[in-house]
PDB file of N, CA and C in Angstrom:
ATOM      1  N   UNK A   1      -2.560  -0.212 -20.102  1.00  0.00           N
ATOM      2  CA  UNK A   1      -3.818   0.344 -19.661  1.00  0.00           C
ATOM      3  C   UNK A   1      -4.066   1.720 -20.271  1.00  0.00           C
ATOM      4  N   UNK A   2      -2.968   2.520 -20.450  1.00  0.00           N
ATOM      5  CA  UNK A   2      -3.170   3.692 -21.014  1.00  0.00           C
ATOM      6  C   UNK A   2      -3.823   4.052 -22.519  1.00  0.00           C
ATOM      7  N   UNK A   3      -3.372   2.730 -23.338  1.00  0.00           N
ATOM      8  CA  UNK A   3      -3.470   3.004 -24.400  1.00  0.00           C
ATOM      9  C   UNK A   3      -4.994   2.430 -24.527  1.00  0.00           C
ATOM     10  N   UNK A   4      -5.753   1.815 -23.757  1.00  0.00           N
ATOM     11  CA  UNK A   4      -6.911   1.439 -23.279  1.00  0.00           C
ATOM     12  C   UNK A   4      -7.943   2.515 -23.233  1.00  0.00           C
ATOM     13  N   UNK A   5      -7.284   3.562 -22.736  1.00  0.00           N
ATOM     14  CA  UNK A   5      -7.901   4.991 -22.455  1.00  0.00           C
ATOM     15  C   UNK A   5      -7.929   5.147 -20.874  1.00  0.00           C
ATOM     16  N   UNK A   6      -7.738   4.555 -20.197  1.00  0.00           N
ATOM     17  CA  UNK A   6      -7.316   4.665 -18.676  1.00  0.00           C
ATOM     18  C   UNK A   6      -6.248   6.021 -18.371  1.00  0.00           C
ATOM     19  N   UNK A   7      -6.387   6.438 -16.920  1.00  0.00           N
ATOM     20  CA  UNK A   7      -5.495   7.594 -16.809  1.00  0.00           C
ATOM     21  C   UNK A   7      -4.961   7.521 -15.717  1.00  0.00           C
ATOM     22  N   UNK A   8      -5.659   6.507 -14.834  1.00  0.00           N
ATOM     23  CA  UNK A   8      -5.467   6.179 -13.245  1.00  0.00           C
ATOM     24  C   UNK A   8      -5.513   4.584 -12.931  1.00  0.00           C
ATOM     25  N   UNK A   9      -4.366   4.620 -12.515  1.00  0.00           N
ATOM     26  CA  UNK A   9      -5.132   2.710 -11.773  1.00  0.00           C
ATOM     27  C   UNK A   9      -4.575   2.780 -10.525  1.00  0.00           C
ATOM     28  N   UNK A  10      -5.623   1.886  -9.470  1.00  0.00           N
ATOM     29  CA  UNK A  10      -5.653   1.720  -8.414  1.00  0.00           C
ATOM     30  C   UNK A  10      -5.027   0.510  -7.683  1.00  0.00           C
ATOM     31  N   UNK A  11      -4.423   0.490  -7.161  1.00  0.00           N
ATOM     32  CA  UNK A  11      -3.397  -0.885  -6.787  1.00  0.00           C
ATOM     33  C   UNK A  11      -3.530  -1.126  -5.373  1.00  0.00           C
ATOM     34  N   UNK A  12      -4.317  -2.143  -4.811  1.00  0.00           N
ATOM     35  CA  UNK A  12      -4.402  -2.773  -3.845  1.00  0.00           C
ATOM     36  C   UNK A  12      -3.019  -3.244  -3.178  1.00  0.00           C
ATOM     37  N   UNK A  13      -3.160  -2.877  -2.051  1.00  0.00           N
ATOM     38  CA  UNK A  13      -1.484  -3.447  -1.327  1.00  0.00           C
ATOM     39  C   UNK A  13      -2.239  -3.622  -0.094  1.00  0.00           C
ATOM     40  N   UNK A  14      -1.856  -4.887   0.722  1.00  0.00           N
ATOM     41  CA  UNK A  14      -2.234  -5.340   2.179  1.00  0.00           C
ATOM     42  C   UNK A  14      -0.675  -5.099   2.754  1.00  0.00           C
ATOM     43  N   UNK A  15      -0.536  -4.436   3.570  1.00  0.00           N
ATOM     44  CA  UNK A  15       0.647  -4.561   4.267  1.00  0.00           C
ATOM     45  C   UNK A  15       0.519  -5.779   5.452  1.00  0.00           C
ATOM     46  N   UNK A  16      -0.127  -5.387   6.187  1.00  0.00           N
ATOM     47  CA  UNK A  16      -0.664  -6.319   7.569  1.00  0.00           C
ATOM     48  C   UNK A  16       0.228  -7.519   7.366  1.00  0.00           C
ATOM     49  N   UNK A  17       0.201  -8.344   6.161  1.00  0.00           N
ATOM     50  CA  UNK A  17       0.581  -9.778   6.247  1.00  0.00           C
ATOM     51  C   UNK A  17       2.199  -9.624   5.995  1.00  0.00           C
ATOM     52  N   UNK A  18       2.574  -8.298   5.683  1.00  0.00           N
ATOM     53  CA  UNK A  18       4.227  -8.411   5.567  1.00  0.00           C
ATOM     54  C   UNK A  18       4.823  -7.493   6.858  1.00  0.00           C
ATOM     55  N   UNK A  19       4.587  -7.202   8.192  1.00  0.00           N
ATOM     56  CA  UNK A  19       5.392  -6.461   8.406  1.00  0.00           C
ATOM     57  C   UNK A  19       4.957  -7.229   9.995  1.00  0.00           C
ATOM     58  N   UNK A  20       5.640  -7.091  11.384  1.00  0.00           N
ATOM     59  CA  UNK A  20       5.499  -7.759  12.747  1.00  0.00           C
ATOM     60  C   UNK A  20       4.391  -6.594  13.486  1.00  0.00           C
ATOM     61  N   UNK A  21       3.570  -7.334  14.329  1.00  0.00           N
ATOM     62  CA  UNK A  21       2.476  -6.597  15.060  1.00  0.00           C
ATOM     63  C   UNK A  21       3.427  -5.844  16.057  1.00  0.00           C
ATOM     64  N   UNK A  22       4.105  -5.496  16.137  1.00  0.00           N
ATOM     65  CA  UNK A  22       4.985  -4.962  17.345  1.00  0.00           C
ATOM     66  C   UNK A  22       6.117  -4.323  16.616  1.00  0.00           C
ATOM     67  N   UNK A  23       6.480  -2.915  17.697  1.00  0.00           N
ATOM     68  CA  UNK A  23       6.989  -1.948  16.699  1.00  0.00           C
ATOM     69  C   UNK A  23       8.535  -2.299  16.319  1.00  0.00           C
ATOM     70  N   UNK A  24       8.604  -2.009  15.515  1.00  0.00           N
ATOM     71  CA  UNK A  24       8.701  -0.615  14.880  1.00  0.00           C
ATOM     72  C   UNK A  24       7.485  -0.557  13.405  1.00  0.00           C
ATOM     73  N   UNK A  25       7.287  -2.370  13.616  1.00  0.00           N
ATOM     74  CA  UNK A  25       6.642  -2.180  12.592  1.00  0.00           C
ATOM     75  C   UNK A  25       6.674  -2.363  10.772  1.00  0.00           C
ATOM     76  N   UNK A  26       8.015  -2.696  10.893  1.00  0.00           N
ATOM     77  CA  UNK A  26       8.810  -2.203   9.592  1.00  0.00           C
ATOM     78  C   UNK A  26       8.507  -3.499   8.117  1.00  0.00           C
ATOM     79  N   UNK A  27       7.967  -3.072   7.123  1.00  0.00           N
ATOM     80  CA  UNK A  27       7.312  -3.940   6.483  1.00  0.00           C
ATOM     81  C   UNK A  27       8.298  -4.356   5.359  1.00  0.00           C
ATOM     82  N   UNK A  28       8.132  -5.737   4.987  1.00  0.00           N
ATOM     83  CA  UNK A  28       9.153  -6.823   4.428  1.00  0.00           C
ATOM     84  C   UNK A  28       9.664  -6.045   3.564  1.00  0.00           C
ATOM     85  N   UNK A  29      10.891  -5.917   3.126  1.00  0.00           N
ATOM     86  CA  UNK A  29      11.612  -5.295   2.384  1.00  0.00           C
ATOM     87  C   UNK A  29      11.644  -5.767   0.912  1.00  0.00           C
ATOM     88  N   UNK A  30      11.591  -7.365   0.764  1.00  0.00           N
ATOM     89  CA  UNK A  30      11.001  -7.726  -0.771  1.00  0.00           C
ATOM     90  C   UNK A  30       9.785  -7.604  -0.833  1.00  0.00           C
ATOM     91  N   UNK A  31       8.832  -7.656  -0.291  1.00  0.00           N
ATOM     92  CA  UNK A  31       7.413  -7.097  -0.307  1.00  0.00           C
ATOM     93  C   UNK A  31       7.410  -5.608  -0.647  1.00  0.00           C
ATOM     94  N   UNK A  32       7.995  -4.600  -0.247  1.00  0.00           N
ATOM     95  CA  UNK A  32       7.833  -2.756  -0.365  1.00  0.00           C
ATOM     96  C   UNK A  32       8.597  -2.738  -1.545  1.00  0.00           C
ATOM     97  N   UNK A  33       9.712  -3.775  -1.953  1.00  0.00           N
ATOM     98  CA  UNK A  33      10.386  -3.998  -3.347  1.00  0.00           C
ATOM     99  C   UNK A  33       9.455  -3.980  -4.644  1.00  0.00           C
ATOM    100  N   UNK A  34       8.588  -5.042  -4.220  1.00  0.00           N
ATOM    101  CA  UNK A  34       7.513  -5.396  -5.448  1.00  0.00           C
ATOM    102  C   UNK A  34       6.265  -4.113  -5.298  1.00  0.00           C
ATOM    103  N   UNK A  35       5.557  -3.378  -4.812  1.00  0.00           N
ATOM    104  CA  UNK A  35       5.080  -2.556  -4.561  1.00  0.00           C
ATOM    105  C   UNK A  35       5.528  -1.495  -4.962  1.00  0.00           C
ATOM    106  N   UNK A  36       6.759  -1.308  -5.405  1.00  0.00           N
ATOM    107  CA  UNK A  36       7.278  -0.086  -5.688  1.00  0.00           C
ATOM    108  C   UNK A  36       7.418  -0.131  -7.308  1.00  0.00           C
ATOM    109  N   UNK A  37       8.071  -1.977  -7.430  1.00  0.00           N
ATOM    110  CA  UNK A  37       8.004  -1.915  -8.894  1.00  0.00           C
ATOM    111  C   UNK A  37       6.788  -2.015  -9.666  1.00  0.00           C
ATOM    112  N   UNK A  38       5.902  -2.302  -9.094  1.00  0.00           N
ATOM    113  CA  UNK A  38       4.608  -2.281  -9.571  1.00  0.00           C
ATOM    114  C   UNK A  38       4.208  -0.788  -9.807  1.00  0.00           C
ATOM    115  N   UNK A  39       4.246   0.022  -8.929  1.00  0.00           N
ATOM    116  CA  UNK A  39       3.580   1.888  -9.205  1.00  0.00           C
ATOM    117  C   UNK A  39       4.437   2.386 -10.342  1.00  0.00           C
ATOM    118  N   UNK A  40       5.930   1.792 -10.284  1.00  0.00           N
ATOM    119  CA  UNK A  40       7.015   2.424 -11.172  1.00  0.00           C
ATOM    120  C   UNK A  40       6.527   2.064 -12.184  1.00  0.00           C
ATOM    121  N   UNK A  41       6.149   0.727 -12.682  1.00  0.00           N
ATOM    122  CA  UNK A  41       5.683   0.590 -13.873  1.00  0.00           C
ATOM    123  C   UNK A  41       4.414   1.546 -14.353  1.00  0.00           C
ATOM    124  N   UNK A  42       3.627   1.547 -13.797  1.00  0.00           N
ATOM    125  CA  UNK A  42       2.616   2.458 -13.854  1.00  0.00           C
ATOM    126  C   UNK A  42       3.060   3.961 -13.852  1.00  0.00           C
ATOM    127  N   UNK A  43       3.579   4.409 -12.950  1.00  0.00           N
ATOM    128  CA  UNK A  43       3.934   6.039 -13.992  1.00  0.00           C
ATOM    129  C   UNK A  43       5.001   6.127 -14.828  1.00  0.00           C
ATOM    130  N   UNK A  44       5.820   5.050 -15.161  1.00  0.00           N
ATOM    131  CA  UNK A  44       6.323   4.915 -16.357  1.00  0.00           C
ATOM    132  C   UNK A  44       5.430   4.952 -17.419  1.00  0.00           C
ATOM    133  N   UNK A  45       4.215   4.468 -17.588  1.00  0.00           N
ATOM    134  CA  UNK A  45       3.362   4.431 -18.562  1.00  0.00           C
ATOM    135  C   UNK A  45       2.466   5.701 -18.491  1.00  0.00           C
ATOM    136  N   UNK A  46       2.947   6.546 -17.654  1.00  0.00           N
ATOM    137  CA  UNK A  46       1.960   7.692 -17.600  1.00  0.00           C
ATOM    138  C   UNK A  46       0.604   7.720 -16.755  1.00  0.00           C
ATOM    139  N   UNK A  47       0.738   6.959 -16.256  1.00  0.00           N
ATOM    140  CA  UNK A  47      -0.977   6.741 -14.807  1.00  0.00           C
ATOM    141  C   UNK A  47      -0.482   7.469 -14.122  1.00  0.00           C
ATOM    142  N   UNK A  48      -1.610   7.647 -13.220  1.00  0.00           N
ATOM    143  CA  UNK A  48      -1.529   8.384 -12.002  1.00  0.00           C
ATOM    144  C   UNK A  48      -1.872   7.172 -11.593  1.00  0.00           C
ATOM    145  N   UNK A  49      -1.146   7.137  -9.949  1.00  0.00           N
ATOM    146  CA  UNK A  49      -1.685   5.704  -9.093  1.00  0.00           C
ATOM    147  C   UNK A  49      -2.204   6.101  -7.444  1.00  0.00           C
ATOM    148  N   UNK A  50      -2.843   5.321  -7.320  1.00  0.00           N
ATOM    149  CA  UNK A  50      -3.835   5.116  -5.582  1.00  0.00           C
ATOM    150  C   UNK A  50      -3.186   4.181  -5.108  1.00  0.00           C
ATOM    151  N   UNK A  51      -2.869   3.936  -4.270  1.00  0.00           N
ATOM    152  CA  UNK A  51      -2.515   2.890  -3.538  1.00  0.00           C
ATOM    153  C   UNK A  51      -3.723   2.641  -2.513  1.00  0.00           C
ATOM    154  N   UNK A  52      -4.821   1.477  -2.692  1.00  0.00           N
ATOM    155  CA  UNK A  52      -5.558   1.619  -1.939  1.00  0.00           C
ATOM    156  C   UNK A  52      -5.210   0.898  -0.933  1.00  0.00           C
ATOM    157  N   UNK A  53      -5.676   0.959   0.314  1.00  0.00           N
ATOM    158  CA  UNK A  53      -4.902   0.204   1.640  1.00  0.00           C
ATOM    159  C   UNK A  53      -6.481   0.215   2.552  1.00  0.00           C
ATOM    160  N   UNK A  54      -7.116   0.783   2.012  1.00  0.00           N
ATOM    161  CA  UNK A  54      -8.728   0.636   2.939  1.00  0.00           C
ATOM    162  C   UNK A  54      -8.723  -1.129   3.524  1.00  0.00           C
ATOM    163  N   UNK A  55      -8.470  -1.709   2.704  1.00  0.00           N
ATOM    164  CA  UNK A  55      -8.908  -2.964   3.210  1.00  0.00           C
ATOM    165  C   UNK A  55      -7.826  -3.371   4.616  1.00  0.00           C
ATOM    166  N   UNK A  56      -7.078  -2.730   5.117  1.00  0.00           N
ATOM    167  CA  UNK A  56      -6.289  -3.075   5.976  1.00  0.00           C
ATOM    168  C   UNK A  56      -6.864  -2.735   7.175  1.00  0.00           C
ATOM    169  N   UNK A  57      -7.826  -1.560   7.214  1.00  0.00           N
ATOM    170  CA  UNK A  57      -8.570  -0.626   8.369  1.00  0.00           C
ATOM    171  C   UNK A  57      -8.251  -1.423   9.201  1.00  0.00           C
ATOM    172  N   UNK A  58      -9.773  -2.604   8.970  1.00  0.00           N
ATOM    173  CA  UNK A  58      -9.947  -3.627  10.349  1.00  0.00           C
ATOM    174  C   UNK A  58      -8.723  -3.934  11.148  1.00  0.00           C
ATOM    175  N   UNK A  59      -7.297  -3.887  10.494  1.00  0.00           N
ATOM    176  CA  UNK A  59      -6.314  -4.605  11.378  1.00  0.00           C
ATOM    177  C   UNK A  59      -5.571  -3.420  12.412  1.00  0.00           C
ATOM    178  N   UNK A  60      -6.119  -2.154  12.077  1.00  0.00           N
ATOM    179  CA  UNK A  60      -5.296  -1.194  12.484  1.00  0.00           C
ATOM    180  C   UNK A  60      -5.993   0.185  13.880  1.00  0.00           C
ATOM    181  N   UNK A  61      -7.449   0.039  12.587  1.00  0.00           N
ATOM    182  CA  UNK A  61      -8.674   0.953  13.513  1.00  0.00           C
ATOM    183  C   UNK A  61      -8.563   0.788  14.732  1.00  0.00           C
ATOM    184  N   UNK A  62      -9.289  -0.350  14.846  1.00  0.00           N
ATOM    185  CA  UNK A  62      -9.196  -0.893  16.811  1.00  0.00           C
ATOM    186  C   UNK A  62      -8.444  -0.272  17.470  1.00  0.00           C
ATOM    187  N   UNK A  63      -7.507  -0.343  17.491  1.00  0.00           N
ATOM    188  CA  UNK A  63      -6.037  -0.186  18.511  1.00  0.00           C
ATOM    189  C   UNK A  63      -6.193   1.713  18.000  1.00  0.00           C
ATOM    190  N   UNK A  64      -6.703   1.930  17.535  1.00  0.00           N
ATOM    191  CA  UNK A  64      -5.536   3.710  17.100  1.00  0.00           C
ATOM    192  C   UNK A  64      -5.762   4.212  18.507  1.00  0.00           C
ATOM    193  N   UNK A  65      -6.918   4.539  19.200  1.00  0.00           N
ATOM    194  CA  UNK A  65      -7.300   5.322  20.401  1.00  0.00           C
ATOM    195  C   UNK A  65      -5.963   4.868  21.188  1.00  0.00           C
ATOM    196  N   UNK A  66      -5.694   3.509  21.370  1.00  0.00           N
ATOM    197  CA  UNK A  66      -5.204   3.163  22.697  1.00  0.00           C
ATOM    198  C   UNK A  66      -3.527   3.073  22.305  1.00  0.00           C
ATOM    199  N   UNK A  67      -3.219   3.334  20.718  1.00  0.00           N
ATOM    200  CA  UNK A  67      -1.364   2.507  20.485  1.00  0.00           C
ATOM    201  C   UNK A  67      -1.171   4.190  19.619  1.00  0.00           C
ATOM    202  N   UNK A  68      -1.885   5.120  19.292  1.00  0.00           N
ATOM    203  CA  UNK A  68      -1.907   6.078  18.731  1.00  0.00           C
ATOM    204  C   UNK A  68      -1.159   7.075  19.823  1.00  0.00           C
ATOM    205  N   UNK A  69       0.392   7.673  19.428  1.00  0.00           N
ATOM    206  CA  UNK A  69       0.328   8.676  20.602  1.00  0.00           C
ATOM    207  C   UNK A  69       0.380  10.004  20.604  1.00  0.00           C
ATOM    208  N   UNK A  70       0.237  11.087  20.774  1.00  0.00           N
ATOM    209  CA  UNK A  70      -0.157  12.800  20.572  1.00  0.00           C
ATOM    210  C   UNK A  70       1.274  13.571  21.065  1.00  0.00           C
TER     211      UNK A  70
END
């Protein structure tokens, strides 16, 4: 991508479908495996990376008021 002229890429990751609705929470360990080798590749090549996770909101928003604690 770099040599493309790119300087940034953005990498979609859904956690929701790898980790249990109930805590601790802790998300699949070959799943956070591949996620990691994926960014590594990317600033190996010199990107800067986003991890975008917006699309997860819906599964999380709801609940923050009431599972969120201070």
């Amino acid at each position: 991508m770099k040599k493309e002229g790119f300087r940034s890429v953005r990498i979609p990751v859904t956690w929701y479908t790898h980790q249990p609705d109930t805590a601790p929470y802790t998300v699949d360990a070959t799943y956070l495996n591949r996620v990691k080798q994926v960014v590594d590749l990317a600033l190996a090549d010199g990107l800067y990376v986003e991890i975008n996770v917006h699309h997860d909101s819906w599964k999380w928003i709801a609940d923050i008021a009431t599972t969120t604690t201070r």
